[in-house]
Protein backbone atom coordinates (compact mmCIF):
# COMPACT_ATOMS: atom_id res chain seq x y z
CA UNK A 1 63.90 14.62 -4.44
CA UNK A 2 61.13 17.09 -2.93
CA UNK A 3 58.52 15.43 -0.83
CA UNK A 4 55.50 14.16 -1.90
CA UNK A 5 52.80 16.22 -0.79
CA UNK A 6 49.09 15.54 -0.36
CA UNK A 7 46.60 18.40 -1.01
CA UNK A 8 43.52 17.88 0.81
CA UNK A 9 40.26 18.01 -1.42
CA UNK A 10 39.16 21.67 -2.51
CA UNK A 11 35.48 22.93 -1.18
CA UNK A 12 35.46 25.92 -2.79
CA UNK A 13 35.13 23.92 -6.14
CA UNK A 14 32.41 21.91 -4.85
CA UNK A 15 30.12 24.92 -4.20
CA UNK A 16 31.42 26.76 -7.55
CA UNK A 17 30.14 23.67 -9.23
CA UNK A 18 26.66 23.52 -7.53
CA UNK A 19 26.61 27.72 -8.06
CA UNK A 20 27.02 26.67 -11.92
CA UNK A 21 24.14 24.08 -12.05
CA UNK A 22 21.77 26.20 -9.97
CA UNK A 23 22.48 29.09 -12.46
CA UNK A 24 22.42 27.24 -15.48
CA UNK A 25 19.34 24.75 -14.48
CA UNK A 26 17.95 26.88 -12.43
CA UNK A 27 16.73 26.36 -8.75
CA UNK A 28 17.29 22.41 -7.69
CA UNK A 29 14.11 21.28 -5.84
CA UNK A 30 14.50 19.81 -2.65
CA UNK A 31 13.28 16.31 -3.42
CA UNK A 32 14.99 15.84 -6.64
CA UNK A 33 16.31 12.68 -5.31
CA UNK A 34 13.69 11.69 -3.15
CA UNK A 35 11.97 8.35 -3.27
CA UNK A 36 8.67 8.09 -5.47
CA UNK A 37 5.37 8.44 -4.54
CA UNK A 38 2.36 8.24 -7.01
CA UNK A 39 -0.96 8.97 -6.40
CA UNK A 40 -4.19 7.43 -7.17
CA UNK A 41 -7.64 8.47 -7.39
CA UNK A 42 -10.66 6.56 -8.93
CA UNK A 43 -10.86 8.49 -12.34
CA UNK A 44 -7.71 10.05 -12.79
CA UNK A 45 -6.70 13.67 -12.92
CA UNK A 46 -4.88 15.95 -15.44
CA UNK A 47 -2.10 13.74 -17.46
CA UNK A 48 -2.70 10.64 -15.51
CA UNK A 49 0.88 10.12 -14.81
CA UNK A 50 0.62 9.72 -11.00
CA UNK A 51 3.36 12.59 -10.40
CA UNK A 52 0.72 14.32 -7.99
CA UNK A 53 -3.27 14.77 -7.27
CA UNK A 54 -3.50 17.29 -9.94
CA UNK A 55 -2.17 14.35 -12.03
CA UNK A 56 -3.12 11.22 -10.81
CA UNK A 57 -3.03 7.45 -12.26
CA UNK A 58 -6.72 6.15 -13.05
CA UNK A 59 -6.78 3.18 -10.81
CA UNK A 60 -4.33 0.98 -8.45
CA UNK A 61 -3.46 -1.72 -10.68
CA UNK A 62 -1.81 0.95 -12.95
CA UNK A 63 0.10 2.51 -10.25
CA UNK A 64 1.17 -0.79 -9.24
CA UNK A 65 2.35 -2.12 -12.98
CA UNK A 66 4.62 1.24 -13.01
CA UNK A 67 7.91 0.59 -12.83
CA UNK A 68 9.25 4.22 -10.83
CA UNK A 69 6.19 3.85 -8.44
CA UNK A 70 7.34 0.46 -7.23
CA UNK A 71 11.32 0.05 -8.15
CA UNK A 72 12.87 1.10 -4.90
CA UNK A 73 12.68 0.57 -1.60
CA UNK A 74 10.67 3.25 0.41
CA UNK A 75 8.60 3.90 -2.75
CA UNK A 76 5.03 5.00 -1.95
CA UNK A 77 1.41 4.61 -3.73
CA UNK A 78 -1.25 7.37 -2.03
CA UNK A 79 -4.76 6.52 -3.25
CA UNK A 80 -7.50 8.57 -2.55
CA UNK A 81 -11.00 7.75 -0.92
CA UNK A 82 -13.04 5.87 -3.80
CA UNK A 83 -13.76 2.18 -4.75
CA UNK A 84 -11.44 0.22 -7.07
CA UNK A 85 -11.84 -3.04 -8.53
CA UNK A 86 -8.71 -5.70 -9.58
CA UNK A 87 -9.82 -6.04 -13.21
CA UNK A 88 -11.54 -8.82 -14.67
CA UNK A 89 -10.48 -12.60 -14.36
CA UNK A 90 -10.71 -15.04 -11.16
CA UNK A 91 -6.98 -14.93 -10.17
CA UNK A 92 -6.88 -11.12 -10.96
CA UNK A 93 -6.11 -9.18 -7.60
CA UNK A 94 -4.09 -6.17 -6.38
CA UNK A 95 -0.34 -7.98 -5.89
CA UNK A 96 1.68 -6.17 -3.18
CA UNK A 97 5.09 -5.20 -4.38
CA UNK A 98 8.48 -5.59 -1.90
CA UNK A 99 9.53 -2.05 -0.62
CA UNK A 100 6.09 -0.56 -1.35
CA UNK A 101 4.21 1.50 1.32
CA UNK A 102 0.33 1.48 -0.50
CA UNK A 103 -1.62 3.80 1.66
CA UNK A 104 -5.12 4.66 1.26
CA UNK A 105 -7.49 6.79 3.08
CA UNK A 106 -7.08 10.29 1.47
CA UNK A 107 -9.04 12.98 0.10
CA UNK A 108 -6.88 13.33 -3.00
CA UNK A 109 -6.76 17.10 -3.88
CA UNK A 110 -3.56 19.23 -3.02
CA UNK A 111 -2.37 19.94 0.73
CA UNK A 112 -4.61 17.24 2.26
CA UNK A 113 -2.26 14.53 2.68
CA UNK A 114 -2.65 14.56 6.57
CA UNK A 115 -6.42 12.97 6.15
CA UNK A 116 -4.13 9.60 5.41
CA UNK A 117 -5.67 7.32 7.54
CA UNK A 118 -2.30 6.24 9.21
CA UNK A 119 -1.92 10.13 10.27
CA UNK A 120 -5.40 10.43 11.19
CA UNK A 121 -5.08 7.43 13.69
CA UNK A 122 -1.68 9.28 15.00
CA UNK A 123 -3.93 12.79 15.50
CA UNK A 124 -6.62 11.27 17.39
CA UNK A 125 -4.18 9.23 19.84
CA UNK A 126 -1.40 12.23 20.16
CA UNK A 127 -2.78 15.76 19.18
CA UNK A 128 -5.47 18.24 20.66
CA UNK A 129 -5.38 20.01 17.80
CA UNK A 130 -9.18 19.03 16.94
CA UNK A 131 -9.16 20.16 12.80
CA UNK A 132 -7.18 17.52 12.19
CA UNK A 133 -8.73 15.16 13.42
CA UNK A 134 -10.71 12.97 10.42
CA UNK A 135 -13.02 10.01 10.23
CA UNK A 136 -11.36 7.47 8.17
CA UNK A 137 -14.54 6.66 6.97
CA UNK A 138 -15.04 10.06 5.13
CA UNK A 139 -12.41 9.27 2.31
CA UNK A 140 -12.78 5.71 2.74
CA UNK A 141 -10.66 3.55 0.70
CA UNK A 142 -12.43 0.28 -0.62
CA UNK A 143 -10.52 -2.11 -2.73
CA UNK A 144 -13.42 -4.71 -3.88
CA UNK A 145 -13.84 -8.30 -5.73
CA UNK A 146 -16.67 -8.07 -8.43
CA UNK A 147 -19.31 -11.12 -7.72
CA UNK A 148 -18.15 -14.02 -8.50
CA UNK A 149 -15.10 -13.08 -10.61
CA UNK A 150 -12.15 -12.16 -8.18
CA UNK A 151 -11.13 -15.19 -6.23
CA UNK A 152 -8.70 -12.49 -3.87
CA UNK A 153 -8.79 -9.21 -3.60
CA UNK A 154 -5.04 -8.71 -2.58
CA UNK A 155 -2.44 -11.13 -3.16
CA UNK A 156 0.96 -11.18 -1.55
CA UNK A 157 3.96 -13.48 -3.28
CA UNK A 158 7.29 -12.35 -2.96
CA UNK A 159 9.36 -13.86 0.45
CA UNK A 160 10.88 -10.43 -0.28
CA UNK A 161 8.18 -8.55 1.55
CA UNK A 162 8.78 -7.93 5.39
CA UNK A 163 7.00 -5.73 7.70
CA UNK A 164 9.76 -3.44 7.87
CA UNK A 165 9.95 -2.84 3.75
CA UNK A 166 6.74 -3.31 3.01
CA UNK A 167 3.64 -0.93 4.30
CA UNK A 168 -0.54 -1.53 3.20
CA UNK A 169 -2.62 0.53 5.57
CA UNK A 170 -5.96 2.51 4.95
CA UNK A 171 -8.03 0.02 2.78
CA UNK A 172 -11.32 -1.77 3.32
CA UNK A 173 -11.04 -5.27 1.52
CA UNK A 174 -14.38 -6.58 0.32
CA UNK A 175 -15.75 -8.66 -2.26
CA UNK A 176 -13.13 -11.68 -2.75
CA UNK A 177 -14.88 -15.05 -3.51
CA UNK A 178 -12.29 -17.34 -3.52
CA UNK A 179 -14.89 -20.00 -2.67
CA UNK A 180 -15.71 -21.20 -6.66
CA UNK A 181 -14.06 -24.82 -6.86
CA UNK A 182 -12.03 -25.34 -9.89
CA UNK A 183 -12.41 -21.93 -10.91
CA UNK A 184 -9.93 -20.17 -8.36
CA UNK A 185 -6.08 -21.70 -8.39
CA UNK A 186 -6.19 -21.36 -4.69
CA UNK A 187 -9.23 -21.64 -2.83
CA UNK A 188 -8.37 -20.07 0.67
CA UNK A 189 -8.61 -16.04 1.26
CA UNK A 190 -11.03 -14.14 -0.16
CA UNK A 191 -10.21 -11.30 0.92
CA UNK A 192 -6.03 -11.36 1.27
CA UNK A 193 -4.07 -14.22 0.32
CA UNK A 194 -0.68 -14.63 2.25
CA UNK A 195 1.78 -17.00 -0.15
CA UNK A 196 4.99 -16.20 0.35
CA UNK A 197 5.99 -12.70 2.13
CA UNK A 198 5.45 -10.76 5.97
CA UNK A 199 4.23 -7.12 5.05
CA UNK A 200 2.73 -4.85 7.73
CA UNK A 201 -1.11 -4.70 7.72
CA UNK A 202 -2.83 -1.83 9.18
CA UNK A 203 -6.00 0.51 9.71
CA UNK A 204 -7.93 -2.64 7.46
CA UNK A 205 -11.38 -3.73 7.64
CA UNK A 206 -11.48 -7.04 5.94
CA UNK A 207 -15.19 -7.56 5.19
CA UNK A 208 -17.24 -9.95 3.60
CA UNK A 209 -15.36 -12.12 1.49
CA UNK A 210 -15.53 -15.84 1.33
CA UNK A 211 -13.40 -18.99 0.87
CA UNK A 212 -13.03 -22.86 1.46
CA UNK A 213 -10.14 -21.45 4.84
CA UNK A 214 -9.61 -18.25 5.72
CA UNK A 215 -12.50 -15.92 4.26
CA UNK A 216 -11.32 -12.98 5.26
CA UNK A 217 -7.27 -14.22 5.22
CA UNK A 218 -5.12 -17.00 4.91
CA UNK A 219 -2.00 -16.92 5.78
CA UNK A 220 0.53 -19.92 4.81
CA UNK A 221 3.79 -20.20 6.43
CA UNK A 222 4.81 -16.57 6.79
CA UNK A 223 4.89 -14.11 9.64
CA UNK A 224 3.26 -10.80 8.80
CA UNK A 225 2.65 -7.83 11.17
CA UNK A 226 -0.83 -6.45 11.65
CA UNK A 227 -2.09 -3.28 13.56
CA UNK A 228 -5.42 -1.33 13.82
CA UNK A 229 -7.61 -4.73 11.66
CA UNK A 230 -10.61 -5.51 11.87
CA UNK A 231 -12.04 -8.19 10.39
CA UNK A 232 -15.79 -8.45 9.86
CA UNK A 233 -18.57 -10.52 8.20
CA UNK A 234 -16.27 -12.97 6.62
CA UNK A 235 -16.76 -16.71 5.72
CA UNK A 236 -15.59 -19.78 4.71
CA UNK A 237 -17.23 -23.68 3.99
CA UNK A 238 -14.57 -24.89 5.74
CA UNK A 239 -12.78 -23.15 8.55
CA UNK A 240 -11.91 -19.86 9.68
CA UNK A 241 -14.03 -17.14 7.96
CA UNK A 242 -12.05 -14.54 9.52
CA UNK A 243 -8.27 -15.71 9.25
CA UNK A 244 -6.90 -18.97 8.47
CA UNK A 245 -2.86 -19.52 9.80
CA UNK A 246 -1.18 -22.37 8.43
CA UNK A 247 1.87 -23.55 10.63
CA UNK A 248 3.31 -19.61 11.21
CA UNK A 249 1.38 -16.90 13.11
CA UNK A 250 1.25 -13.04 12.51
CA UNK A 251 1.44 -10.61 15.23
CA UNK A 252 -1.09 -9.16 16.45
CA UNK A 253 -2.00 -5.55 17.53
CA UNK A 254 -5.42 -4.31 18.14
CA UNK A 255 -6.94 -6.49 15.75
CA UNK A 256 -10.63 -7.30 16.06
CA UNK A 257 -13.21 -10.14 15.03
């Protein structure tokens, strides 16, 4: 009997197989299977199908009820300097989704992605290259409660969400009123409500909102991370206009009241 013998996997056929598909498909772009991201502006652009500026979604909350923007960890949603509303009813807000990285802060037109205001902080700490160094404030971001009608702004309620899957950065939050009795399901942050779920938080201004706890946030039970906030102008009828922490504590990293 001869001996069996093992033949070690091929190469060659490997790169005749890619040579076929590049010839027969054409050129294979380099992020073919690279993560999402879909962008956002106020008004939409071109197909409004998020796949780029040139064809951005009209408005977060469709962005975030997309299933490839939000399906995978590492996903991203880039929205563009503008004002955006949750939609009408009391317990409508913007819901952060597990994995997500929402970033706002950018001017929203092709080859400007470094005014993001997460890069813009990093410029102004660690480059002297001066023309790239933005204001946040000149594509600011504002995600805002209409009076009387939003009871939070942004909800997060998935125990999913950690700091380390889970990115918002580059928004002022304005507007929530969660302070309207029966109306609201949950009375307490106005401007973020923390249920269940630790995201990172950062580059935020959390402005005048309102709520029985916790105007500005409250945060019940969980642990989330937050850099660069600044909370501002916030109240409550009860306690804590800026943020309320019930039993757990975030961390806290230049954060301002």
């Amino acid at each position: 009997m001869l001996p069996i013998q093992f033949k070690p996997c091929s190469k060659p056929r490997l790169f005749l197989l890619l040579g076929v598909l590049i010839f027969t498909f054409g050129q294979i772009p380099l992020n073919a299977w690279a993560l999402d991201i879909c962008y956002v502006t106020e008004s939409g652009t071109g197909a409004a199908n998020g796949s780029s500026w040139d064809n951005a979604f009209n408005g977060l909350q469709t962005a975030l009820g997309t299933a490839n923007c939000i399906d995978e960890t590492g996903d991203q949603i880039w929205v563009a300097g503008g004002t955006y509303t949750p939609g009408s009813g009391v317990d409508t807000s913007f819901q952060l989704k597990t994995g997500v990285k929402i970033r706002g802060g950018f001017q929203g037109v092709p080859g400007t992605e470094e005014h993001d205001s997460g890069q813009v902080l990093d410029y102004v700490a660690n480059s002297t290259d001066t023309s790239k160094v933005y204001s946040i404030s000149d594509y600011e971001t504002t995600l805002s409660g209409t009076t009387n009608s939003n009871c939070h702004v942004v909800l997060v309620d998935d125990a999913t969400i950690t700091a380390t899957n889970t990115l918002f950065d580059g928004f002022t939050i304005t507007g929530g009123n969660a302070n309207q009795g029966v109306t609201c399901s949950n009375n307490n942050g106005g401007g973020i409500l923390i249920l269940n779920g630790s995201p990172k938080l950062s580059d935020l201004t959390i402005s005048n909102n309102s709520a029985v706890n916790g105007g500005g946030m409250y945060n019940d039970s969980n642990n989330p991370k937050l850099s660069g906030v600044k909370f501002t102008s916030n109240t409550s009828t009860n306690d804590c206009g800026g943020i309320y922490n019930n039993v757990y504590s975030p961390s806290f990293s230049s954060v301002s009241f």
